[in-house]
Protein backbone atom coordinates (compact mmCIF):
# COMPACT_ATOMS: atom_id res chain seq x y z
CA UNK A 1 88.53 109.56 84.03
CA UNK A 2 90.03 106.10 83.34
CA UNK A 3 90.88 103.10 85.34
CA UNK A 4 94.69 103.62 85.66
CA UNK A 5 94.29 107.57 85.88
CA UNK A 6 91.80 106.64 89.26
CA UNK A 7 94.37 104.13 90.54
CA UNK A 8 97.14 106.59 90.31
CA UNK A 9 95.50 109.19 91.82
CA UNK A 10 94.70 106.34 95.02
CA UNK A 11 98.31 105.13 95.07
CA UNK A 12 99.54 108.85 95.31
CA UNK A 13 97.09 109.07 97.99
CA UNK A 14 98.29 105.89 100.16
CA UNK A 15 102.01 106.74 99.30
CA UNK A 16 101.47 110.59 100.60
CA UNK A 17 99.80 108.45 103.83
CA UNK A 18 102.58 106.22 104.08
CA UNK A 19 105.19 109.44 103.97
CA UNK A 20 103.50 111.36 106.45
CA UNK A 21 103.28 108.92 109.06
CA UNK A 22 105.31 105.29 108.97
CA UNK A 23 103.87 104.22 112.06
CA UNK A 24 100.09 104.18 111.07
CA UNK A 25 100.16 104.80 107.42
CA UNK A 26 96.66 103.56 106.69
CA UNK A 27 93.59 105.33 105.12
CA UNK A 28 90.08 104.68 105.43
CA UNK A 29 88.28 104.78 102.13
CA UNK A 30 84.72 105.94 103.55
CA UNK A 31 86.13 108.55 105.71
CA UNK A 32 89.01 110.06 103.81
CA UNK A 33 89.69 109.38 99.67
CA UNK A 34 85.89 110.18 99.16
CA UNK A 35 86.47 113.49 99.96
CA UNK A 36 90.13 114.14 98.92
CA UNK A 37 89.30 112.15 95.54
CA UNK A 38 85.98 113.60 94.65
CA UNK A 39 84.77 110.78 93.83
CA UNK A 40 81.96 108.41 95.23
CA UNK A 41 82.69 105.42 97.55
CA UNK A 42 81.31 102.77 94.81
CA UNK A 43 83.96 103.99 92.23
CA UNK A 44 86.75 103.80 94.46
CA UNK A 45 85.74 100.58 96.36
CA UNK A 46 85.97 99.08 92.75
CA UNK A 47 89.69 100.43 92.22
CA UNK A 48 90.34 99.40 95.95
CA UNK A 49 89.55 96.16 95.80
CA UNK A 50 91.27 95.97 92.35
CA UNK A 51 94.73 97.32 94.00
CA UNK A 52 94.51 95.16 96.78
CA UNK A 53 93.56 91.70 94.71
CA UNK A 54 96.75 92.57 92.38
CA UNK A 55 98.69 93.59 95.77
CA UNK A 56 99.34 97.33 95.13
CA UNK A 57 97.62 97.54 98.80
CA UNK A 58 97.46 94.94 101.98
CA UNK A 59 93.86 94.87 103.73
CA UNK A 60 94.00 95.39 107.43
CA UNK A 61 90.40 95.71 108.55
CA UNK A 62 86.45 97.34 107.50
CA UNK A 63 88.18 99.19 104.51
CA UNK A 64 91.21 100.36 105.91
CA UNK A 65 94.48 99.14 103.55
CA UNK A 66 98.21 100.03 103.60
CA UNK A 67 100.16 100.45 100.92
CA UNK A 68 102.32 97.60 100.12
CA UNK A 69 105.88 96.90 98.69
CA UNK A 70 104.98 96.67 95.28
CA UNK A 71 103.08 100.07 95.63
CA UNK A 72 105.56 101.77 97.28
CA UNK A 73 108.10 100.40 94.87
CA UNK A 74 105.43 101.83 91.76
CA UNK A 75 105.06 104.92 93.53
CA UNK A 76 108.68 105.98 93.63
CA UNK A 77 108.49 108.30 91.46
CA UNK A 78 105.99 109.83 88.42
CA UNK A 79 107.47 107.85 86.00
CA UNK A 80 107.21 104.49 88.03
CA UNK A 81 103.46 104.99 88.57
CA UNK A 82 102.69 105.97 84.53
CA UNK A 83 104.74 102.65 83.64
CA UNK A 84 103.22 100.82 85.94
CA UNK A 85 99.96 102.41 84.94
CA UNK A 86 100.12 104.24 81.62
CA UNK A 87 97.37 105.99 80.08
C-alpha cells in the first residue's frame, strides 16, 4: 500500500472520529487504528507523526491526536483527500 493511500485511510479514520463525537474527537493509535487499519503500530506511527509534523493532525498527549483544520478541510470530501493526496 503506499504512503498517501495509508494517510488517507488515517485521515478518514480521524474525520469519522471527529463526526461521531465533537466533544472528544480524539483516537489513540495503540488502542484503536491498529486494529481498524490492519496494520502494525510502527507503520502507522510513521504516517502519524508525518500528518502531525505537516499539521493534518494536532498532538494532545502519549499518542492521542485530533484532527486539525487543514485535515478536516482535506477530508471534506473524496475528492479533497485524493488532491490533497493523489495516488
Amino acid at each position: 500500500m503506499s504512503d498517501n493511500a495509508i494517510r488517507r485511510r488515517l485521515l478518514q479514520e480521524y474525520r469519522q472520529a471527529h463526526d461521531a463525537n465533537k466533544e472528544m474527537p480524539f483516537l489513540h493509535t495503540r488502542q484503536h487504528l491498529t486494529e481498524r487499519l490492519q496494520e502494525s503500530y510502527e507503520t502507522l506511527a510513521l504516517h502519524v507523526q508525518w500528518l502531525e509534523q505537516n499539521r493534518y493532525l494536532h498532538w494532545k498527549a502519549a499518542d492521542v491526536f485530533k484532527i486539525s483544520p487543514k485535515g478536516l478541510r482535506s477530508t471534506h470530501s473524496e475528492t479533497d483527500l485524493l488532491g490533497e493526496f493523489p495516488d
